[in-house]
C-alpha atoms as a PDB file:
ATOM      1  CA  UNK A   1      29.720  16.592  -5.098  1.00  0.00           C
ATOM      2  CA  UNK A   2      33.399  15.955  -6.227  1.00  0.00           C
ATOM      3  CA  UNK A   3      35.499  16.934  -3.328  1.00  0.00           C
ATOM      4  CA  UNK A   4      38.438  17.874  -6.251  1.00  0.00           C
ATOM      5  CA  UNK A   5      36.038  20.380  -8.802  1.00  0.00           C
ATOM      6  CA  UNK A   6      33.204  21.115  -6.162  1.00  0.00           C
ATOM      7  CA  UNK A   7      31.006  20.184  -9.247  1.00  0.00           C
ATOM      8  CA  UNK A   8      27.826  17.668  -8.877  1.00  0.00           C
ATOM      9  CA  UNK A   9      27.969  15.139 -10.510  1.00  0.00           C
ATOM     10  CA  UNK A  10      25.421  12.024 -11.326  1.00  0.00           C
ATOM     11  CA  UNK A  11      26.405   8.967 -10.799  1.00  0.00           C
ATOM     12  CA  UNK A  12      23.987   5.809 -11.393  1.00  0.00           C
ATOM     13  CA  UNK A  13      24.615   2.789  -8.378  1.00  0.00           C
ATOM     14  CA  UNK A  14      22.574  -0.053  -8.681  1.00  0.00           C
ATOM     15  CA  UNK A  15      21.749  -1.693  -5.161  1.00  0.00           C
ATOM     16  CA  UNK A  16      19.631  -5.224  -5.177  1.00  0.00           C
ATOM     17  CA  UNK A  17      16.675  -4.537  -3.758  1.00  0.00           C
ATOM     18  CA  UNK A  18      13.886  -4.970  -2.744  1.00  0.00           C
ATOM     19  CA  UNK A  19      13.259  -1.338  -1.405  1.00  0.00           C
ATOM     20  CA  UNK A  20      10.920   0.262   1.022  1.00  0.00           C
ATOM     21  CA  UNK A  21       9.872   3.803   0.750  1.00  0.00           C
ATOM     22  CA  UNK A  22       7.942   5.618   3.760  1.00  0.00           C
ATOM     23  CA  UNK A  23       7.063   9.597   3.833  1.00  0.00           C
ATOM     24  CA  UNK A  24       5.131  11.381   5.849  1.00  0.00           C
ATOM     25  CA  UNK A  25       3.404  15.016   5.863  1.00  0.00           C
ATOM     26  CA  UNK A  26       1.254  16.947   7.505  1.00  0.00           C
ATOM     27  CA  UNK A  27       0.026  18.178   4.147  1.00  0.00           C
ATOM     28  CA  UNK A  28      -3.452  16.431   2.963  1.00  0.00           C
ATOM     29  CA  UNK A  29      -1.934  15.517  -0.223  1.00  0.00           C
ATOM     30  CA  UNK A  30       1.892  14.739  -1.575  1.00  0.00           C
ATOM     31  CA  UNK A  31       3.119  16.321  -5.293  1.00  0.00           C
ATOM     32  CA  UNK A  32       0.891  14.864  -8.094  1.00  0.00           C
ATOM     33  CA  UNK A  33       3.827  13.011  -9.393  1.00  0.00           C
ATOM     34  CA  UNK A  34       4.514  11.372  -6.040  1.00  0.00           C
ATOM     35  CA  UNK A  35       0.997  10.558  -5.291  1.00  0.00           C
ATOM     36  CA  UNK A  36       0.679   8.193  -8.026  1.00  0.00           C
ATOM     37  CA  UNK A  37       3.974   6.291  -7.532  1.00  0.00           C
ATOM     38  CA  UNK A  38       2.976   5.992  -3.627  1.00  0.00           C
ATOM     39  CA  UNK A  39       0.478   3.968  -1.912  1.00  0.00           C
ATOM     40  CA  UNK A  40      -0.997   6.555   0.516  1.00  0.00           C
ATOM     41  CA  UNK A  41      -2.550   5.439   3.606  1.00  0.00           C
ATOM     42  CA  UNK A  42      -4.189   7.700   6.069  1.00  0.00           C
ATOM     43  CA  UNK A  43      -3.986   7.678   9.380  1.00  0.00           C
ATOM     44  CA  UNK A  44      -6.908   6.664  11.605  1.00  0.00           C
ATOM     45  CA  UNK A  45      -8.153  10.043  13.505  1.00  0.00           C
ATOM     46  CA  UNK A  46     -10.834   8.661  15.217  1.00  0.00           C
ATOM     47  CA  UNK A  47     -11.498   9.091  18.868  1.00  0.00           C
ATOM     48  CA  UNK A  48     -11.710   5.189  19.142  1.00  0.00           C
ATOM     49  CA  UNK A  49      -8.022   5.097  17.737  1.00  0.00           C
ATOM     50  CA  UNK A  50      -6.957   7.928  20.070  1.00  0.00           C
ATOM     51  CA  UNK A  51      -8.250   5.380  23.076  1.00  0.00           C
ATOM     52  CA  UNK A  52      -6.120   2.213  21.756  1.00  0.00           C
ATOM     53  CA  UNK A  53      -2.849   4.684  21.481  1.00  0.00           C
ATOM     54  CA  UNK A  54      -3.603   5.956  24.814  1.00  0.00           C
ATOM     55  CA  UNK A  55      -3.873   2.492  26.701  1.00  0.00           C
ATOM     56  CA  UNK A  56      -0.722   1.091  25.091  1.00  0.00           C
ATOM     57  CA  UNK A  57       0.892   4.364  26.172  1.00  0.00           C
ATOM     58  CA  UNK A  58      -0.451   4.055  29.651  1.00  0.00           C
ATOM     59  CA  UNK A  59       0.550  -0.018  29.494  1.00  0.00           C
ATOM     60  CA  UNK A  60       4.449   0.584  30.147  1.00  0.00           C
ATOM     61  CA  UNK A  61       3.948   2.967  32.995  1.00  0.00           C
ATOM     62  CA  UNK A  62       1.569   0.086  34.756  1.00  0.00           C
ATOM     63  CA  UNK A  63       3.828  -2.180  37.454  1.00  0.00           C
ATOM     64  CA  UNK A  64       3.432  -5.159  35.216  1.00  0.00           C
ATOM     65  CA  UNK A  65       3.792  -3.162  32.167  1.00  0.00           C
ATOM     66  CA  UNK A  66       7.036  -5.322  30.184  1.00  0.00           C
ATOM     67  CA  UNK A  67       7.810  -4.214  26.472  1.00  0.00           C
ATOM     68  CA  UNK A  68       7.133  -7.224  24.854  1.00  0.00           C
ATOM     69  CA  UNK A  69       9.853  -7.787  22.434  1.00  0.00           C
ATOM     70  CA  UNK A  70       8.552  -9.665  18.895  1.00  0.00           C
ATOM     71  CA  UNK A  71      11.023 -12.195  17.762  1.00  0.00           C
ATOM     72  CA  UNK A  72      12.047 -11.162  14.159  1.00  0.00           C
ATOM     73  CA  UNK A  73      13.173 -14.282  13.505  1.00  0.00           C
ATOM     74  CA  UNK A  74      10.355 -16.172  12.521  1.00  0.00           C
ATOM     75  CA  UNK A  75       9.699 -13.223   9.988  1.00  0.00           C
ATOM     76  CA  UNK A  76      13.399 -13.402   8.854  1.00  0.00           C
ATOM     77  CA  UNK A  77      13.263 -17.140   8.332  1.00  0.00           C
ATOM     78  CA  UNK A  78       9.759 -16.793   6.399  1.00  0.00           C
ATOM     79  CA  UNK A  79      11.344 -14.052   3.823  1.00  0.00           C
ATOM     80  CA  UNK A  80      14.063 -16.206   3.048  1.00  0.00           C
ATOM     81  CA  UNK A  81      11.882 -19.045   2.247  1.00  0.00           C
ATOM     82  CA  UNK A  82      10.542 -16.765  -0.395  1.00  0.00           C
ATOM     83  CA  UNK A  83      11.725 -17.179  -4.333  1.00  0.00           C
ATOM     84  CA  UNK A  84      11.957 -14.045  -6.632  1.00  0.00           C
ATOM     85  CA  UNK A  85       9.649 -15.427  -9.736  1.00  0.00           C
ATOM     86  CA  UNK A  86       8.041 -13.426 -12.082  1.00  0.00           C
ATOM     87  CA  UNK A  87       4.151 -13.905 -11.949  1.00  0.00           C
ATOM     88  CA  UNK A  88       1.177 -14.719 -14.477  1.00  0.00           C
ATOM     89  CA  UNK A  89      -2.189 -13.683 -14.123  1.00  0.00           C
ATOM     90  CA  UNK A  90      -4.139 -15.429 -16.420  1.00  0.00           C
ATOM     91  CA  UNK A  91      -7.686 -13.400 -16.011  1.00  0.00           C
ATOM     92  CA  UNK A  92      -5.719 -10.125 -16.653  1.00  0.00           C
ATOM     93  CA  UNK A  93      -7.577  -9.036 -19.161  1.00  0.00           C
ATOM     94  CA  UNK A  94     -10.946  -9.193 -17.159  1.00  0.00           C
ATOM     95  CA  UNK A  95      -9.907  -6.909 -14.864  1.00  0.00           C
ATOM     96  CA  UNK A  96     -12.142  -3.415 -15.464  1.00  0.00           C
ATOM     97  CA  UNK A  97     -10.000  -0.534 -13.877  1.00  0.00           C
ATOM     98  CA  UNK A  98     -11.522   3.189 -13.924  1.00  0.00           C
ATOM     99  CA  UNK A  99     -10.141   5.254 -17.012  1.00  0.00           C
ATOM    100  CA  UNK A 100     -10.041   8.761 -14.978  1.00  0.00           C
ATOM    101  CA  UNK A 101      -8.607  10.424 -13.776  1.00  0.00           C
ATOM    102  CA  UNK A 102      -5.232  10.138 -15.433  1.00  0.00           C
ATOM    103  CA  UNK A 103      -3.092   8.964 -12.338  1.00  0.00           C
ATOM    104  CA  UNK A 104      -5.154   5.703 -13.230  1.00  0.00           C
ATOM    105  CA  UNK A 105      -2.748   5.021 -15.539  1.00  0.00           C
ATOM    106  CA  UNK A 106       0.022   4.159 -13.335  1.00  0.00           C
ATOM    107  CA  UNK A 107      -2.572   3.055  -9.980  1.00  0.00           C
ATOM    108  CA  UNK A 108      -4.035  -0.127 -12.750  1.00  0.00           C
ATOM    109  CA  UNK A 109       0.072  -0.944 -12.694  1.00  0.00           C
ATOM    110  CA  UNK A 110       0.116  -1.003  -9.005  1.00  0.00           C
ATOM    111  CA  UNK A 111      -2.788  -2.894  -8.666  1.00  0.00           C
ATOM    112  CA  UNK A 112      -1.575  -5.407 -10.536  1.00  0.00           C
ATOM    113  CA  UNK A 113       1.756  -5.160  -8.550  1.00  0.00           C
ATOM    114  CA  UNK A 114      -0.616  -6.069  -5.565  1.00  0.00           C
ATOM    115  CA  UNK A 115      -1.792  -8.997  -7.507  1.00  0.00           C
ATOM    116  CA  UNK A 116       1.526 -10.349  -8.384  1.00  0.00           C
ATOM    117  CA  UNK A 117       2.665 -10.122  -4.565  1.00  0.00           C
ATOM    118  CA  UNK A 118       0.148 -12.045  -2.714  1.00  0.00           C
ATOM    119  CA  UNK A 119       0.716 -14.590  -5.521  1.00  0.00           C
ATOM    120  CA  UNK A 120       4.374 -14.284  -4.632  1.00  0.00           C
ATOM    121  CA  UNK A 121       3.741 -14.364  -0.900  1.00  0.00           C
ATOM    122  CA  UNK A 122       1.594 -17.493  -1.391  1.00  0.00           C
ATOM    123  CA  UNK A 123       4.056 -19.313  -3.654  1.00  0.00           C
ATOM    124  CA  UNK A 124       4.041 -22.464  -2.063  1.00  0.00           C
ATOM    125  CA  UNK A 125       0.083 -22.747  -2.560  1.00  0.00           C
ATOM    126  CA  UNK A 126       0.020 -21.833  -6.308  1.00  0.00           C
ATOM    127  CA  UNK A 127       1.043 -23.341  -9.160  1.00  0.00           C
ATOM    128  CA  UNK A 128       4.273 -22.622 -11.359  1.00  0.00           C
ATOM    129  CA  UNK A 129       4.187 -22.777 -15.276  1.00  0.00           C
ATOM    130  CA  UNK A 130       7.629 -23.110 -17.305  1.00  0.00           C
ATOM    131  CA  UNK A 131       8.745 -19.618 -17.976  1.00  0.00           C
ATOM    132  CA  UNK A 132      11.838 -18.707 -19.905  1.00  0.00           C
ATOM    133  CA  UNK A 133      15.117 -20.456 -18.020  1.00  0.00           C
ATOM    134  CA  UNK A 134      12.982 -20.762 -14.942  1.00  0.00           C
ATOM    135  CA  UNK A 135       8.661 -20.935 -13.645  1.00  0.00           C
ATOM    136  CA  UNK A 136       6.528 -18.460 -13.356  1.00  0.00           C
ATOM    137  CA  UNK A 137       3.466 -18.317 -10.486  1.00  0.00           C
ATOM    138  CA  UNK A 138       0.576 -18.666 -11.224  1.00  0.00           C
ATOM    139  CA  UNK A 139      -1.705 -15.986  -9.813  1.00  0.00           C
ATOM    140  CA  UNK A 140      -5.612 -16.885  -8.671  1.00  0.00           C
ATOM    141  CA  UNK A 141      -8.905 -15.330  -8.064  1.00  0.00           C
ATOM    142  CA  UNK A 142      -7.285 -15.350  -4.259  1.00  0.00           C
ATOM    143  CA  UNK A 143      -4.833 -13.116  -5.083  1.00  0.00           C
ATOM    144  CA  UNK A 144      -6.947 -10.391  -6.663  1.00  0.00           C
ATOM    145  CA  UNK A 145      -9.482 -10.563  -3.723  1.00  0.00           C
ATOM    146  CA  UNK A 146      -6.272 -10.000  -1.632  1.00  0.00           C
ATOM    147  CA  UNK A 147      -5.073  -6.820  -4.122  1.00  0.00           C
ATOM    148  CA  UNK A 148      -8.637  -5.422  -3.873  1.00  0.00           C
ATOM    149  CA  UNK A 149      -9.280  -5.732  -0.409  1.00  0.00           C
ATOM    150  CA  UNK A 150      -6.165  -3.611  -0.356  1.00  0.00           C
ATOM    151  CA  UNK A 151      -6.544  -1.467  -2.839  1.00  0.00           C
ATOM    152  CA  UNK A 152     -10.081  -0.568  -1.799  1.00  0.00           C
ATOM    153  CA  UNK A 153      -8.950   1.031   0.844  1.00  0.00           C
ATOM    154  CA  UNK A 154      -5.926   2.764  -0.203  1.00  0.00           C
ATOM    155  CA  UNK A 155      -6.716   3.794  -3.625  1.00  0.00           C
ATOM    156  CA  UNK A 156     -10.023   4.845  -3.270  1.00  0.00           C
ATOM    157  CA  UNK A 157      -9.354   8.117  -2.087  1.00  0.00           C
ATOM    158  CA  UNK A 158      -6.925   8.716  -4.122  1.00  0.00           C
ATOM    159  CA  UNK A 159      -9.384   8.058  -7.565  1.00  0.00           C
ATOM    160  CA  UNK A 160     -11.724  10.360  -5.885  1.00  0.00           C
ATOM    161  CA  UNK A 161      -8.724  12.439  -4.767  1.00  0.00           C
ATOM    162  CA  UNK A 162     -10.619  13.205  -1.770  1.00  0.00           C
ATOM    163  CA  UNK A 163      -8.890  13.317   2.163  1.00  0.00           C
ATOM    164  CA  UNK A 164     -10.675  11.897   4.636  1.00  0.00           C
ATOM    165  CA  UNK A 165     -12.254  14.731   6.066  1.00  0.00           C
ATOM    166  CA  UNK A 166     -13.045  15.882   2.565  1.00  0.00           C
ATOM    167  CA  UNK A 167     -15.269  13.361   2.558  1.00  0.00           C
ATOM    168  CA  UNK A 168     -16.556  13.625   5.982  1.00  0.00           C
ATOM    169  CA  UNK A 169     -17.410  17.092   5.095  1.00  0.00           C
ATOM    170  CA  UNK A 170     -19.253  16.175   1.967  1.00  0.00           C
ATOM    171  CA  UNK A 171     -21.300  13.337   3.768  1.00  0.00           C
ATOM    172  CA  UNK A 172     -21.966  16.174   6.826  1.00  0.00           C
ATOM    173  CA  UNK A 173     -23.004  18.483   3.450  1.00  0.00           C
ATOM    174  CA  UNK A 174     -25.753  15.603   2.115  1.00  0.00           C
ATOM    175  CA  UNK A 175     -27.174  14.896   5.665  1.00  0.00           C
ATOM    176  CA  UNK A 176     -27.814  18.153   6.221  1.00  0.00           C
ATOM    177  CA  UNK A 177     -29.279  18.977   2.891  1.00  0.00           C
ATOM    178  CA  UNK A 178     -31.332  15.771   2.871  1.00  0.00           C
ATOM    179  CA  UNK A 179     -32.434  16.981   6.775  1.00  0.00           C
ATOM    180  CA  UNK A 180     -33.376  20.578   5.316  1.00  0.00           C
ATOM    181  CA  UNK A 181     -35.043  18.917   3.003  1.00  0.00           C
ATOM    182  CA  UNK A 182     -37.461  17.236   5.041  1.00  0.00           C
ATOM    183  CA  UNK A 183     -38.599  20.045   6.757  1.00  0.00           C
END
């Protein structure tokens, strides 16, 4: 807002990134729009993950309970070790994506965003091809069992556009028809 006209005005700032993004809701699912330019991750509700929060909770009230502090610094020196490069992956084409529902068409970009950072991550283990004024990596079959792993969990949910419990219900709704069945 200009402090002078009170009017809002847009102004563009470019900042050098990168960026991370985190949101979190209580809703089951975020806008449409965000959804698909998000990777959503759900929380564990289990009573199993309820006992590991509980015992670290209960840990720094024990006598020998110390915070252990994590030195950042290895982290810190291993991120600056990294190299921005842009990345190839040569069996692109090969990869079969699903074709519905629409949102696919920006979750195929992010999974091959997932691709091109393990490839990134694991720079010093793959091979670099002349590209433009610089070298490209080189991503491998590695690298998309890496972005799968991933993206098998994260996105998909979000294909079936399902919440967790959604499904738990549905799976309660098939045992007990297949159990009804029976009788």
């Amino acid at each position: 807002k200009d402090p002078e006209t009170n009017q809002i005005n847009t102004q563009e700032k470019r900042v050098e990134g990168p960026i991370a993004f985190i949101e979190t809701t209580t809703k089951t699912h975020l806008h449409d729009e965000n959804e698909t330019r998000c990777f959503e991750v759900f929380i564990d509700d289990s009573i199993e993950q309820t006992r590991k929060i509980h015992e670290v909770q209960r840990f720094k009230y024990k006598q020998n309970g110390q915070s252990h502090l994590v030195d950042l610094q290895v982290w810190r020196t291993a991120q600056s070790l990294l190299f921005s490069h842009p990345v190839i992956i040569p069996f692109v084409d090969l990869i079969k994506f699903p074709e519905q529902p629409l949102r696919v068409r920006r979750d195929f970009e992010r999974f091959l965003t997932l691709i091109s950072v393990s490839a990134v991550l694991h720079q010093y283990q793959r091979s670099k091809v002349p590209f433009g004024d610089g070298e490209a990596v080189v991503a491998t079959i590695e690298d998309y069992a890496v972005a799968f792993e991933l993206a098998s969990v994260v996105l998909e949910s979000s294909l079936r556009q399902l919440t967790k419990k959604g499904e738990l219900l549905i799976q309660q709704i098939g045992d007990f028809v297949t159990t009804e069945g029976q009788e």
